[in-house]
N, C-alpha and C. Protein backbone atom coordinates (compact mmCIF):
# COMPACT_ATOMS: atom_id res chain seq x y z
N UNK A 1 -5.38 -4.07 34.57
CA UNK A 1 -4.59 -3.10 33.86
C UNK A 1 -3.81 -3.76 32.71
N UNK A 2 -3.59 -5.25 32.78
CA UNK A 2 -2.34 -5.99 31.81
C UNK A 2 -3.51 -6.03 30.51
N UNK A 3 -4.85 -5.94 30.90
CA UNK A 3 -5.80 -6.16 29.52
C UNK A 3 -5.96 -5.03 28.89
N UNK A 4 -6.32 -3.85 29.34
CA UNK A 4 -5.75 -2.79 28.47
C UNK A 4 -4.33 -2.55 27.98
N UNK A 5 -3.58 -2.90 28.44
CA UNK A 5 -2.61 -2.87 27.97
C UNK A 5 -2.24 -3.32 26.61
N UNK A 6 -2.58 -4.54 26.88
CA UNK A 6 -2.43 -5.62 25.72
C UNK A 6 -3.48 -5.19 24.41
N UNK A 7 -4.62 -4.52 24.71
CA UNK A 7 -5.83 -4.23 23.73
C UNK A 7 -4.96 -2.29 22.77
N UNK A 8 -4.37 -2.13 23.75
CA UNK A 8 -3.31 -0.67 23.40
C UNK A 8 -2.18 -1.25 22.11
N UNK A 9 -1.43 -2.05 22.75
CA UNK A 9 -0.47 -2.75 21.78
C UNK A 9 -1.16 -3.24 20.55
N UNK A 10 -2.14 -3.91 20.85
CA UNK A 10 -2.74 -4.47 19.52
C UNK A 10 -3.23 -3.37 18.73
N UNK A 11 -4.08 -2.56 18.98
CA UNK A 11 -4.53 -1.11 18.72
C UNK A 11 -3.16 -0.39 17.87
N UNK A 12 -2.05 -0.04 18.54
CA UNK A 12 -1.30 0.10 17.56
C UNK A 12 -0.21 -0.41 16.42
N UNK A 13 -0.20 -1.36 17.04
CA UNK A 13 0.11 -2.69 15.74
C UNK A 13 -0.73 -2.67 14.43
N UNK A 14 -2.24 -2.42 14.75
CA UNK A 14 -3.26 -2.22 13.59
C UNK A 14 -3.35 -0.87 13.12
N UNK A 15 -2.94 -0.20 13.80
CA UNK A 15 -2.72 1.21 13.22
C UNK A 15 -1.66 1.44 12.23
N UNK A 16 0.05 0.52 12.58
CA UNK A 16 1.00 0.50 11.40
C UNK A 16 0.84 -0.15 10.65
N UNK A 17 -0.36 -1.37 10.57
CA UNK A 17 -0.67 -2.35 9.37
C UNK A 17 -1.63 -1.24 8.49
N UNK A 18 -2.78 -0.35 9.10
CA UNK A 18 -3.37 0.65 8.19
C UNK A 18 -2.65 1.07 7.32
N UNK A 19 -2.00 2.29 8.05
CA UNK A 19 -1.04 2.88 7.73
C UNK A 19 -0.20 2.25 6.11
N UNK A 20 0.72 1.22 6.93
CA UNK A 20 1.62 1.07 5.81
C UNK A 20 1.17 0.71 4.58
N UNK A 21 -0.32 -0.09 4.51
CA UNK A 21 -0.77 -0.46 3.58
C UNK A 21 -0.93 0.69 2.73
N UNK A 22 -1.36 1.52 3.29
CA UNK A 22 -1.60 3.05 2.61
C UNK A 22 -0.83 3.56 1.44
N UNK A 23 0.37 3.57 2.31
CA UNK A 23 1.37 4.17 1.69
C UNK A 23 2.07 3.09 0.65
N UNK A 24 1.86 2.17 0.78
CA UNK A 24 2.72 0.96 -0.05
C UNK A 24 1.30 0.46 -1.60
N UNK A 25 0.11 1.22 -1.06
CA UNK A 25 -0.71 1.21 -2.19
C UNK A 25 -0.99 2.12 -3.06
N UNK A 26 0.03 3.36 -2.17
CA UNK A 26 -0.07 4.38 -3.41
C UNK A 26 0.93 4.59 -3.81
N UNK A 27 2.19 3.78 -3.61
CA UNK A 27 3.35 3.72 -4.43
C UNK A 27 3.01 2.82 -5.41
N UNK A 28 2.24 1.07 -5.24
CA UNK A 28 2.08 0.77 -5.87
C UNK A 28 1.36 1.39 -7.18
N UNK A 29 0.53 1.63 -6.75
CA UNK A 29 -0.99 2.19 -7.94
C UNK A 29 -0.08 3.43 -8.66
N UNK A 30 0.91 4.27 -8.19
CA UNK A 30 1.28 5.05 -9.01
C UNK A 30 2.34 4.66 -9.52
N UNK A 31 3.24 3.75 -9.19
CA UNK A 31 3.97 2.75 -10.17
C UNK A 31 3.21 2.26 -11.51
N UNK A 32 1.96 1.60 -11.11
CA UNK A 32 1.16 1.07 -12.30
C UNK A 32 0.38 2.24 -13.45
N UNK A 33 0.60 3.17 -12.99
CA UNK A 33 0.04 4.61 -13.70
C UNK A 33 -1.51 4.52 -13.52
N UNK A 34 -2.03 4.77 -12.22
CA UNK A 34 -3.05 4.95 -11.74
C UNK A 34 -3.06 6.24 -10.94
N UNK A 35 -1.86 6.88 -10.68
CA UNK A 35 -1.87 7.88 -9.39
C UNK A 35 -2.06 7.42 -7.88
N UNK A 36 -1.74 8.07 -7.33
CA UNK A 36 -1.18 7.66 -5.95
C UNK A 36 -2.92 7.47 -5.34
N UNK A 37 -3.32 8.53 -5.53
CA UNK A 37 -4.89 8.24 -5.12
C UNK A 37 -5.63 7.41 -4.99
N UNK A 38 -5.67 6.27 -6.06
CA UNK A 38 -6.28 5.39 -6.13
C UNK A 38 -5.91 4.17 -4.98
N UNK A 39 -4.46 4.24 -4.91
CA UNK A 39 -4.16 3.83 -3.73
C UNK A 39 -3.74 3.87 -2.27
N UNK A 40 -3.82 5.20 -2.20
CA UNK A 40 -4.29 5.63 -0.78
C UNK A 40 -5.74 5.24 -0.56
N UNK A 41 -6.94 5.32 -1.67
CA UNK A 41 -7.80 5.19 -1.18
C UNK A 41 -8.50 4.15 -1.21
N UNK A 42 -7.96 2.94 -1.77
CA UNK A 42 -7.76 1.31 -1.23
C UNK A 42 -7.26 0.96 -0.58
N UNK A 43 -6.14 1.73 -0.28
CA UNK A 43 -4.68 1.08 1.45
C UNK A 43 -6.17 2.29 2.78
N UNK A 44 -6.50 2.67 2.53
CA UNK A 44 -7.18 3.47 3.65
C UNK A 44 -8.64 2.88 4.05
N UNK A 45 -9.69 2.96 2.95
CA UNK A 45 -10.84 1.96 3.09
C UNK A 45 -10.70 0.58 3.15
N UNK A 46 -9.89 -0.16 2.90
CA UNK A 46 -9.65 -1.37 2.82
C UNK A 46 -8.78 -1.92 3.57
N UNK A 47 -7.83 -1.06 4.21
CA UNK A 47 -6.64 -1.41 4.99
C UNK A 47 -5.87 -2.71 3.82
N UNK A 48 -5.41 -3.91 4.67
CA UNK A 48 -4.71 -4.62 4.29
C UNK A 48 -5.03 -5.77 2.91
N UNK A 49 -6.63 -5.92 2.63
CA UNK A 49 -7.62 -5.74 1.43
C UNK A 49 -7.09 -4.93 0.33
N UNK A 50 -6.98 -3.83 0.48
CA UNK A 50 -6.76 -2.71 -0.79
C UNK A 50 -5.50 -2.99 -0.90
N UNK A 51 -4.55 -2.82 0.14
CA UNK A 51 -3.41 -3.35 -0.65
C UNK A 51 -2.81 -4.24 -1.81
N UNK A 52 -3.54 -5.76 -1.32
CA UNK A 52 -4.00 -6.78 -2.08
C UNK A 52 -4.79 -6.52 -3.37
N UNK A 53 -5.82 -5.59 -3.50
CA UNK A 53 -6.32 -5.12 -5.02
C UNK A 53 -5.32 -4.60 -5.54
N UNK A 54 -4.56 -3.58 -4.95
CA UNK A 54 -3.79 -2.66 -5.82
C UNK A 54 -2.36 -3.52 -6.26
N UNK A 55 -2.25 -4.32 -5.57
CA UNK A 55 -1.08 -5.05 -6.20
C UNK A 55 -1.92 -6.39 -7.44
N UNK A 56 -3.13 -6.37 -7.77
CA UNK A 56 -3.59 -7.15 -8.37
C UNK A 56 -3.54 -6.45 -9.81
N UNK A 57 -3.83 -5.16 -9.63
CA UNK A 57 -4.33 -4.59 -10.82
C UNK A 57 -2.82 -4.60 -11.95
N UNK A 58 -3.52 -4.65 -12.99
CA UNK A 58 -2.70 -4.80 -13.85
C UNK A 58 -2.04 -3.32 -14.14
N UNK A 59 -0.53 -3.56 -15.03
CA UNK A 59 -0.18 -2.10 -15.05
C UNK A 59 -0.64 -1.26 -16.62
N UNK A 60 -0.49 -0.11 -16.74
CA UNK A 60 -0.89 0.79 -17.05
C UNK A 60 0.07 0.48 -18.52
N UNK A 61 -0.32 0.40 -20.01
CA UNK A 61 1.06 0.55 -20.71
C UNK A 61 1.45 2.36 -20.56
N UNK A 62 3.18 2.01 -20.93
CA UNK A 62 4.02 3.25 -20.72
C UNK A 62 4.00 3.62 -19.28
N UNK A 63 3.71 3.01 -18.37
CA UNK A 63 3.99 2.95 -16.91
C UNK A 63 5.06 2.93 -16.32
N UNK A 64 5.63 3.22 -15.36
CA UNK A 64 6.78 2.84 -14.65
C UNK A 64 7.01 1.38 -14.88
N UNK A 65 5.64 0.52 -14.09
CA UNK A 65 5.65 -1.05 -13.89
C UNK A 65 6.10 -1.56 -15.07
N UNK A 66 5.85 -1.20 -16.06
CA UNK A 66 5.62 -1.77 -17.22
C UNK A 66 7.02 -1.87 -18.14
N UNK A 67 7.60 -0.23 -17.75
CA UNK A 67 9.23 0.40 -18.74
C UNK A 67 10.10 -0.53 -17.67
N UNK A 68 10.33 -0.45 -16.58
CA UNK A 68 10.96 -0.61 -15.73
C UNK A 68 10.99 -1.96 -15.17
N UNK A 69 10.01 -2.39 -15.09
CA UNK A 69 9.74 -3.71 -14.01
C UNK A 69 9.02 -2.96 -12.79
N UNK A 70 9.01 -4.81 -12.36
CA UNK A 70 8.05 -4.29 -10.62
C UNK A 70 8.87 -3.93 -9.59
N UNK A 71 10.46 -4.18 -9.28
CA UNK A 71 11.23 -3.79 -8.77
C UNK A 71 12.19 -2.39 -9.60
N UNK A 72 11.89 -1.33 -9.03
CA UNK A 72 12.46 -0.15 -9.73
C UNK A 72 14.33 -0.49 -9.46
N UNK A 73 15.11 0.32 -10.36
CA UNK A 73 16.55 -0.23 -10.42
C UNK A 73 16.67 1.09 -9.44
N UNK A 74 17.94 0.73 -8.25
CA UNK A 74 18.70 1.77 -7.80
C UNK A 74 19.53 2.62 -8.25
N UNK A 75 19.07 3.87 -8.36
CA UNK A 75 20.12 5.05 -8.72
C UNK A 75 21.23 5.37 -7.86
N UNK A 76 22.59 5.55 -8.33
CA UNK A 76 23.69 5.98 -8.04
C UNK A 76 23.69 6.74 -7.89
């Protein structure tokens, strides 16, 4: 029973590494003025891979990445 167990935990450990990649590749990619799409659908087929592309790609001119920086400033 302790080996399923352990194969469960891991199972969802890889499910929040999917996941977050997801979402952290389509903030990226639409930071870079690609739209969120492009990186959902590198954080999703690629999992932790696509992430890694989408933070490769260069940004977009007149982009967020680009006006702003790669760290966006906090609003008050």
């Amino acid at each position: 029973m302790t080996v399923l167990a352990l194969i469960g935990a891991q199972g969802l450990y890889l499910l929040f590494a999917w996941l977050l990649s997801a979402a952290i590749g389509a903030w990226l990619a639409e930071r870079k003025g690609y739209g969120e799409r492009v990186g959902l659908t590198f954080g999703l087929l690629l999992s932790v891979v696509g992430l890694l592309l989408v933070a490769l790609l260069p940004g977009r001119p007149g982009s967020r990445w680009k006006v702003e920086g790669p760290i966006p400033k906090r609003r008050h």
